[in-house]
Protein backbone atom coordinates (compact mmCIF):
# COMPACT_ATOMS: atom_id res chain seq x y z
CA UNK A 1 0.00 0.00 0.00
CA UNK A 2 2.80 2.46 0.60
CA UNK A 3 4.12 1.46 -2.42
CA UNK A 4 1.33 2.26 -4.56
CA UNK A 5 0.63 5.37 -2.24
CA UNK A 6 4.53 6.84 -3.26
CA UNK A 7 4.00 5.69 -7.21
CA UNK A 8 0.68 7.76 -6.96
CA UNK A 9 2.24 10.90 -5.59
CA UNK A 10 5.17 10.96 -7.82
CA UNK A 11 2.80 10.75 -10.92
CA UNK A 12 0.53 13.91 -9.17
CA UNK A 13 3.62 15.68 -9.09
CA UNK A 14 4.98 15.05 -12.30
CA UNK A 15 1.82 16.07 -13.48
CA UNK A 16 1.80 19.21 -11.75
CA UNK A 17 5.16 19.73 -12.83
CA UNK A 18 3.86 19.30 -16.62
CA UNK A 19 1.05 21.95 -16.32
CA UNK A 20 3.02 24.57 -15.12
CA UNK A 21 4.88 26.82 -17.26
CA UNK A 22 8.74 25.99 -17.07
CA UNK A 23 10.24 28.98 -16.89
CA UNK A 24 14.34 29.61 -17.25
CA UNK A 25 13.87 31.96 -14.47
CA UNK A 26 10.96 34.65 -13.32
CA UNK A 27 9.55 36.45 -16.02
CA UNK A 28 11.43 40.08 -15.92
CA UNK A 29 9.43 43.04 -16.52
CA UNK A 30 11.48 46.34 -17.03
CA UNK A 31 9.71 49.42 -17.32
CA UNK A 32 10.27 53.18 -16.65
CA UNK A 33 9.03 53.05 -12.68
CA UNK A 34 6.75 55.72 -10.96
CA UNK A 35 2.75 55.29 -10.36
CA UNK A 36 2.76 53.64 -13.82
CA UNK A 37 4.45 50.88 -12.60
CA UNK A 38 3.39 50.85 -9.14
CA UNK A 39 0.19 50.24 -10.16
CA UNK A 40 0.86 48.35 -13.19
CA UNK A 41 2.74 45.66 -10.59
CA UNK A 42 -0.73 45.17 -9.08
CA UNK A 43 -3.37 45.10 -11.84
CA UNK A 44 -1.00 43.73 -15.30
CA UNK A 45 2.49 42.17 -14.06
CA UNK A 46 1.17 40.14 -10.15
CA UNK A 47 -2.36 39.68 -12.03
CA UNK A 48 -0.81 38.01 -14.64
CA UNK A 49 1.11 35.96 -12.36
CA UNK A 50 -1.40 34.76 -10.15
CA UNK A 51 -3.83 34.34 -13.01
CA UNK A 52 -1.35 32.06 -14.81
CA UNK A 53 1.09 30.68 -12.33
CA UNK A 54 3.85 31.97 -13.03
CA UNK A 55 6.19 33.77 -11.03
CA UNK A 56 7.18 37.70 -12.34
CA UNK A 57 9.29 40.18 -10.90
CA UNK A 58 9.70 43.65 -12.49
CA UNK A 59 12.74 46.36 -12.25
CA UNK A 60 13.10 49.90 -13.65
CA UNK A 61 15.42 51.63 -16.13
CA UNK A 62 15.38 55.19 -17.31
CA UNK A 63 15.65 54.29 -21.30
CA UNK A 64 19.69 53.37 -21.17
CA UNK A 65 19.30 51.00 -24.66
CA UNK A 66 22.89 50.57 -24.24
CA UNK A 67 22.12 48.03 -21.86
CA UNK A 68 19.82 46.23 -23.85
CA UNK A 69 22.61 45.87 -27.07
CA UNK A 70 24.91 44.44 -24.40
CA UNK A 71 22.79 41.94 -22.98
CA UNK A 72 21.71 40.78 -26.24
CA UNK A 73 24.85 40.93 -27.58
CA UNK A 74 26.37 38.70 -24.83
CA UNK A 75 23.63 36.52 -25.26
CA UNK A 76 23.08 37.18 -21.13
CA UNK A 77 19.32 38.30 -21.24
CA UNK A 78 17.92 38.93 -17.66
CA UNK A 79 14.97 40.95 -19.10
CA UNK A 80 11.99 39.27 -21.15
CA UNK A 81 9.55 42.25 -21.36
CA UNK A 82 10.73 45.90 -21.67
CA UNK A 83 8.79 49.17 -21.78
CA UNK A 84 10.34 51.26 -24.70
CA UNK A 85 9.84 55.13 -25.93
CA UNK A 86 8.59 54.86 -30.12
CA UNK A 87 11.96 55.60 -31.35
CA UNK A 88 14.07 53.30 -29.21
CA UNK A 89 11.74 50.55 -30.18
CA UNK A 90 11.87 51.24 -33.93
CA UNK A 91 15.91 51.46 -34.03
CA UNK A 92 15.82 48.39 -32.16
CA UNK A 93 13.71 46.27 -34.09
CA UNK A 94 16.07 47.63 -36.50
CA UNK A 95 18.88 46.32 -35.19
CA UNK A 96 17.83 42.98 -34.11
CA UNK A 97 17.71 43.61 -30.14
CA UNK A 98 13.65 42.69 -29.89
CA UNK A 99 11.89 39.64 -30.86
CA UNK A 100 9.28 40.40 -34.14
CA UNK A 101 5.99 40.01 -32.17
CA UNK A 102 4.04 36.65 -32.09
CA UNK A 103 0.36 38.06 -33.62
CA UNK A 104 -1.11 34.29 -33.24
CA UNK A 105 -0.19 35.06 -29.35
CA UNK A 106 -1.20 38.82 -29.23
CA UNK A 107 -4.15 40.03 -30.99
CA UNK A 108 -3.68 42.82 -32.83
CA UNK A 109 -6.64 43.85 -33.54
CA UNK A 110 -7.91 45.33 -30.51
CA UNK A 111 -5.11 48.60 -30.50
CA UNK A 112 -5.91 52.04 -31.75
CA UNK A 113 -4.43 52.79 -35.35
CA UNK A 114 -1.16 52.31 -35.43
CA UNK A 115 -1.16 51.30 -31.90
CA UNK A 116 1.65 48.25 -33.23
CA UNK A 117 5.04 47.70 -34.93
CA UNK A 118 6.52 44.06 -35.66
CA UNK A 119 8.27 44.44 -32.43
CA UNK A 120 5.85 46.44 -30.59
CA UNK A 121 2.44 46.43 -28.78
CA UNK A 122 1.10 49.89 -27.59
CA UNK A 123 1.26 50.05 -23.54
CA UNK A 124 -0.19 53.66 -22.65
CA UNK A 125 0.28 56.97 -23.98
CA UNK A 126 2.25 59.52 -21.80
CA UNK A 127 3.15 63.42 -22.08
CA UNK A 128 5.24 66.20 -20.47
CA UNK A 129 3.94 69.81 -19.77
CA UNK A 130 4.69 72.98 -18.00
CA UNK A 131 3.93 73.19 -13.92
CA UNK A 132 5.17 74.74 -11.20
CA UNK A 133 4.09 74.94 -6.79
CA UNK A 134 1.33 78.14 -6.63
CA UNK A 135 2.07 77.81 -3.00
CA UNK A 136 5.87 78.91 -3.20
CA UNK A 137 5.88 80.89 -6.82
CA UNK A 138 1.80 82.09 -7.10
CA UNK A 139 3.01 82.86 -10.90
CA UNK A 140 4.08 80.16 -12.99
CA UNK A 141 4.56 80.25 -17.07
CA UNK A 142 1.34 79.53 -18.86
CA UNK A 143 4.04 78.49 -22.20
CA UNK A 144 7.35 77.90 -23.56
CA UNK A 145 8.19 81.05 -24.77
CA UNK A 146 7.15 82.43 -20.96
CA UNK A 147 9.36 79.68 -19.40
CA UNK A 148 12.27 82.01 -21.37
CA UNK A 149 11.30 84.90 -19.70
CA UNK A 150 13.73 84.92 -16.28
CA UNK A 151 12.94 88.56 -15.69
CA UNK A 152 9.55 88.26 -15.33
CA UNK A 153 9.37 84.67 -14.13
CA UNK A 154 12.68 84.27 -12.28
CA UNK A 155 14.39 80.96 -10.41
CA UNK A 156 15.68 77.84 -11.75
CA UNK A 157 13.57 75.55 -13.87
CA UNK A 158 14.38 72.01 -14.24
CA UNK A 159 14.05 70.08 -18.32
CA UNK A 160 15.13 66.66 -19.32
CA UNK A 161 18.90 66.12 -20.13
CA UNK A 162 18.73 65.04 -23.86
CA UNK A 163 18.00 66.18 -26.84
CA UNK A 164 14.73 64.69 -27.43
CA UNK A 165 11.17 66.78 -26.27
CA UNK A 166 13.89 69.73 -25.19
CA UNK A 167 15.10 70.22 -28.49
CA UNK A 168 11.20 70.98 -29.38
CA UNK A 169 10.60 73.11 -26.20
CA UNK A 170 13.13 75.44 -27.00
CA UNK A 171 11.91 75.58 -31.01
CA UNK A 172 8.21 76.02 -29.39
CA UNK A 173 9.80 78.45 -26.77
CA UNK A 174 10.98 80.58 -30.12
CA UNK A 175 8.11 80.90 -31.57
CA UNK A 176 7.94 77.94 -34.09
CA UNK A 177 4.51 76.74 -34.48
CA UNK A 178 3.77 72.94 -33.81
CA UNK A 179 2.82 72.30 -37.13
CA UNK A 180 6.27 73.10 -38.74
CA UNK A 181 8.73 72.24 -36.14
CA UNK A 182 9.79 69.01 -37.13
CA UNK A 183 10.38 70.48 -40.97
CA UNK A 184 12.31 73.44 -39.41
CA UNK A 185 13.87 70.99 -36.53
CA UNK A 186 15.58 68.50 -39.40
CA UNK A 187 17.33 71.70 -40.58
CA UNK A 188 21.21 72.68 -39.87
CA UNK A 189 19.40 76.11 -39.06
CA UNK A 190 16.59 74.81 -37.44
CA UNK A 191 19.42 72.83 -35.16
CA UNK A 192 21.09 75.89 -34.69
CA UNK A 193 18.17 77.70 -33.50
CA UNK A 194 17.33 75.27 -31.05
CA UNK A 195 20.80 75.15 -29.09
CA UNK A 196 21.25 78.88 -29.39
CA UNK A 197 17.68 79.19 -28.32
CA UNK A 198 19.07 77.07 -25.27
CA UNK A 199 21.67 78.58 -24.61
CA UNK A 200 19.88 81.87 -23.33
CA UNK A 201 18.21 79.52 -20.64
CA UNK A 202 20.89 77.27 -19.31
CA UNK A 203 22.75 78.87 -16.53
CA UNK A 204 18.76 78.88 -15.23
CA UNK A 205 18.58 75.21 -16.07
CA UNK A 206 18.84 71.97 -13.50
CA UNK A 207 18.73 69.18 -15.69
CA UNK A 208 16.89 65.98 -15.23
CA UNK A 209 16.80 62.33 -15.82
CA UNK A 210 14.30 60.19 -14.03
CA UNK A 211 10.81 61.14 -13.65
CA UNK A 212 10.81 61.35 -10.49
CA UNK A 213 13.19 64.35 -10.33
CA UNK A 214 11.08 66.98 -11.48
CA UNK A 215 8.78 66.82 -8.83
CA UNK A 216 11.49 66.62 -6.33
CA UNK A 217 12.94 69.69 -7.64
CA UNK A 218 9.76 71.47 -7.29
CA UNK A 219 8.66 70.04 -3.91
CA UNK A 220 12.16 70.77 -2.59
CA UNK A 221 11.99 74.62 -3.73
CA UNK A 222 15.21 73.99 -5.97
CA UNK A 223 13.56 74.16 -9.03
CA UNK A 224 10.55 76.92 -9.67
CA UNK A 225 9.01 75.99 -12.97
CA UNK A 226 9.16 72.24 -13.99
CA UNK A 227 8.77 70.30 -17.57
CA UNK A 228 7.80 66.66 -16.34
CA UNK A 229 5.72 63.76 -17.27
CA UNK A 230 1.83 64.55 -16.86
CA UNK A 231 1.24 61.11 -15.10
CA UNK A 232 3.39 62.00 -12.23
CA UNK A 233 1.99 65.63 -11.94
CA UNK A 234 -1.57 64.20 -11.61
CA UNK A 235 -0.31 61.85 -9.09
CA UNK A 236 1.23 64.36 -6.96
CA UNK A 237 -1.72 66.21 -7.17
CA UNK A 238 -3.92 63.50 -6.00
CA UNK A 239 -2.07 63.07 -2.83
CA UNK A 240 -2.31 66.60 -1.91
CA UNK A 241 0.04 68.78 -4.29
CA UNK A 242 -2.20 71.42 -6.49
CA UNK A 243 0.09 71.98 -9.57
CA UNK A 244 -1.51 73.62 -12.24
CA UNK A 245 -0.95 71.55 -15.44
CA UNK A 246 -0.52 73.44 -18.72
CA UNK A 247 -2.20 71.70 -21.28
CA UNK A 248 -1.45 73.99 -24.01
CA UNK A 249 2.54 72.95 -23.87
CA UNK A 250 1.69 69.10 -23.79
CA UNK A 251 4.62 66.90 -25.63
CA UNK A 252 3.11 63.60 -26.25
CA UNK A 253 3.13 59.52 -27.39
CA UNK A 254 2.96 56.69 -26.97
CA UNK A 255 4.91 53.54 -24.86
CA UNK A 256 6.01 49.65 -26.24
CA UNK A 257 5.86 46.81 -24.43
CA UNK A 258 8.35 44.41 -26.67
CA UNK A 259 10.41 41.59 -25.97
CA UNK A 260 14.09 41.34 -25.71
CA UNK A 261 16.34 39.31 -28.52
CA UNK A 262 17.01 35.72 -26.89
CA UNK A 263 14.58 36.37 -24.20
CA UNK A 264 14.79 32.48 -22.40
CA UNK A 265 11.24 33.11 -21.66
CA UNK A 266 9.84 34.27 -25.11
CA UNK A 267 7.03 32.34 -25.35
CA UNK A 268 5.69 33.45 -21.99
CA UNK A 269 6.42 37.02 -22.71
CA UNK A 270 4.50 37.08 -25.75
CA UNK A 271 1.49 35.68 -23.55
CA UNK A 272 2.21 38.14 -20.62
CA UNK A 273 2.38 41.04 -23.29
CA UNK A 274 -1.30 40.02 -24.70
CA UNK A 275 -2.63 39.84 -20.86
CA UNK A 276 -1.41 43.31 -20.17
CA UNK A 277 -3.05 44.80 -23.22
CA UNK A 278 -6.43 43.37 -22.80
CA UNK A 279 -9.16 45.59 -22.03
CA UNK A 280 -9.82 44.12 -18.40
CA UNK A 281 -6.88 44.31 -16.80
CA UNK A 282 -6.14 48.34 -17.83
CA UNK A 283 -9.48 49.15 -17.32
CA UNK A 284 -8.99 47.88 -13.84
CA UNK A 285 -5.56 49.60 -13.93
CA UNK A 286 -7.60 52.66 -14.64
CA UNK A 287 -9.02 52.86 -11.45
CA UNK A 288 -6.39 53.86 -10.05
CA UNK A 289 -4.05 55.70 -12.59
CA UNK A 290 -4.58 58.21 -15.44
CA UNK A 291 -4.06 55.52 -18.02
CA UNK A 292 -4.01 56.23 -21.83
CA UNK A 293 -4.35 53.23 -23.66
CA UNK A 294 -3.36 52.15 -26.88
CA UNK A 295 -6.36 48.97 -26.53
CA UNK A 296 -8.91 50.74 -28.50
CA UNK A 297 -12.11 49.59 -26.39
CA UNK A 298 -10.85 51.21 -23.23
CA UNK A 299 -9.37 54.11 -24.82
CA UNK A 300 -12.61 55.17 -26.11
CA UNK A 301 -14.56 53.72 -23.09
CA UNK A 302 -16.99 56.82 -21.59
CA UNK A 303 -16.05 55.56 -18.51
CA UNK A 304 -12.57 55.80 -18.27
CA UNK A 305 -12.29 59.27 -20.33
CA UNK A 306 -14.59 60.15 -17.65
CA UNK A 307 -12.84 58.69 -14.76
CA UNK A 308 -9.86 59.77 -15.88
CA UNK A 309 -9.66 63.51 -17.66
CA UNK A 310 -5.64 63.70 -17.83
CA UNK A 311 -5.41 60.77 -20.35
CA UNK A 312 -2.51 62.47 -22.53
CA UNK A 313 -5.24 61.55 -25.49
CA UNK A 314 -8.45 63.54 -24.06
CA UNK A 315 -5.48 66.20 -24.48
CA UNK A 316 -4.07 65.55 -28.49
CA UNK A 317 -5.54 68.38 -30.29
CA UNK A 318 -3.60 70.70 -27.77
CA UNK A 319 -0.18 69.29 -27.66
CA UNK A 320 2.34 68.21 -30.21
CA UNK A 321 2.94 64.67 -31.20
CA UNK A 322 6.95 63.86 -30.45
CA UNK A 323 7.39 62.71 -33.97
CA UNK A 324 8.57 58.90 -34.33
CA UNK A 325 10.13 59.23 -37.23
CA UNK A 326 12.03 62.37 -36.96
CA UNK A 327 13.76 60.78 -33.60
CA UNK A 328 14.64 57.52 -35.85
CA UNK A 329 16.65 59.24 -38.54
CA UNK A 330 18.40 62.15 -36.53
CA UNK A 331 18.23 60.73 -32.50
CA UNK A 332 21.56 59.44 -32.59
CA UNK A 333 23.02 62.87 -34.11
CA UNK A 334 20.99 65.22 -32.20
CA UNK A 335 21.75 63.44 -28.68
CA UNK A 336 25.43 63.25 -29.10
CA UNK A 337 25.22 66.80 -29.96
CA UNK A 338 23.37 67.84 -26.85
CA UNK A 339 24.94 65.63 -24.64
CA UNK A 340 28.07 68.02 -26.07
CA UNK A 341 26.47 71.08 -25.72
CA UNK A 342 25.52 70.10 -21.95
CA UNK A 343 29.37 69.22 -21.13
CA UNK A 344 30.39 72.72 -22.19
């Protein structure tokens, strides 16, 4: 009886051991951090997990790609799933450091218009604007070309460290109108313009690089006027700040979720990626954060827009689009050339 008793449990587990998903290791999530992910962790990465099985962990990054090449490279991937900017995921796909996307897995038909690229399924659309703290500087700049003005709006102000959204500040900030600044932005002149533009501002400058720091800056008093991600703002202000958002100076798209080159856990990432763009997991995520979807149904669900009025896309017709391909053909240039400028 024992005997039969000890054959019987070794076949349960072998079964069990056959069900579950074998994984090389826990499925890595990488993403960009703040609220986004904090909340994200709950509703798409652990719902996923405990839906499925499987174990996932999740880390942050601030967009260094040069990681990415490396690990791919060495063929030593430790991240499956990876948030990436439109640009970065483009030039990757590119250059052979993400998987094409598995469309028998992920079903594209439920993104907005171009919500998806071979190597790319639309996560959530994000933006930057113009805020500042009412309660230590009542008078903040209502636009870029304000922002300029350190006589009548004086202190520091804090924009991101690379070329990419404050290259298009500083053309905005000079009185280039939306609708030609990428023509006049792919220009030697237009270039020019830009960095001289900058260089009126930048001994009033503290430069950023995480999202995070903005806010900091303006919390802390270091920093009077801020350029920062919109998410973040409208988090801040939900637990208490009250910093105006400017609308009007909105710099906008949209996020990736794609899979790394190699990834040991493809397969599973291509199913994880599906879960996380389904309409009921973000519209549970959109209880609880300003979510901007690229899944069609809950972008356009009454509901949400309702529930949520800083979606970047109830905002489109008054910011600019950060065009894709204009960051594809001259990124590489443009942030060598500001990182330059910066070191000056």
């Amino acid at each position: 009886m024992k005997t039969i008793n000890i054959a019987r449990a070794g076949l349960i587990v072998a079964v069990l051991a056959a069900a579950a998903p074998a994984l090389a290791r826990d499925l890595m999530v990488v993403g960009f951090g703040g609220g986004f992910q904090d909340n994200a962790r709950k509703h798409l990465f652990q719902a996923y997990a405990a839906e499925k099985g499987v174990k996932v962990a999740d880390d942050v990054y601030n967009g260094e790609m040069a990681k990415v090449y490396s690990m791919v490279k060495a063929n030593d991937v430790t991240t499956d799933v990876i948030m990436v900017e439109a640009p970065e995921l483009v030039r990757g796909c590119e250059d052979g450091v993400f998987e094409k996307l598995d469309w028998s897995v992920i079903d594209q038909k439920k993104f907005i218009p171009n919500g998806t690229t071979a190597c790319g399924a639309g996560a959530v659309g994000w933006g930057v604007t113009l805020f500042h703290d009412p309660a230590r500087t009542p008078t903040g700049p209502a636009n870029y070309a304000d922002l300029w003005d350190v006589q009548k709006f004086p202190g520091k102000r804090t924009l991101r460290s690379g070329a990419k959204m404050t290259l298009e500040v500083a053309l905005l900030a000079d009185g280039v109108a939306a609708a030609d600044l990428y023509k006049v932005l792919a220009t030697p002149d237009g270039q020019k313009r830009a960095f001289d533009k900058l260089d009126k501002i930048k001994p009033h400058v503290l430069w950023w690089k995480s999202g995070a720091q903005p806010l900091q800056l303006i919390g802390s008093g270091e920093a009077a006027y801020a350029v920062g991600y919109v998410g973040r703002t409208i988090l801040a202000n939900k637990n208490g700040a009250k910093y105006p958002i400017q609308w009007n100076t909105l710099l906008f798209s949209f996020d990736y979720w794609a899979v790394v080159r190699n990834s040991p856990n493809k397969a599973e990432a291509m199913k994880l990626i599906n879960f996380m763009t389904d309409a009921k997991p973000l519209t549970n995520l959109a209880q609880d954060w300003a979510v901007s979807p690229a899944n069609a149904a809950v972008a356009n669900d009454p509901a949400v827009i309702a529930k949520n009025p800083g979606m970047v896309a109830n905002h489109a017709k008054e910011g600019l689009f950060i065009n894709t391909e204009f960051w594809v053909e001259h990124g590489a240039d443009l942030e060598a050339r500001f990182n330059a400028w910066l070191a000056k």
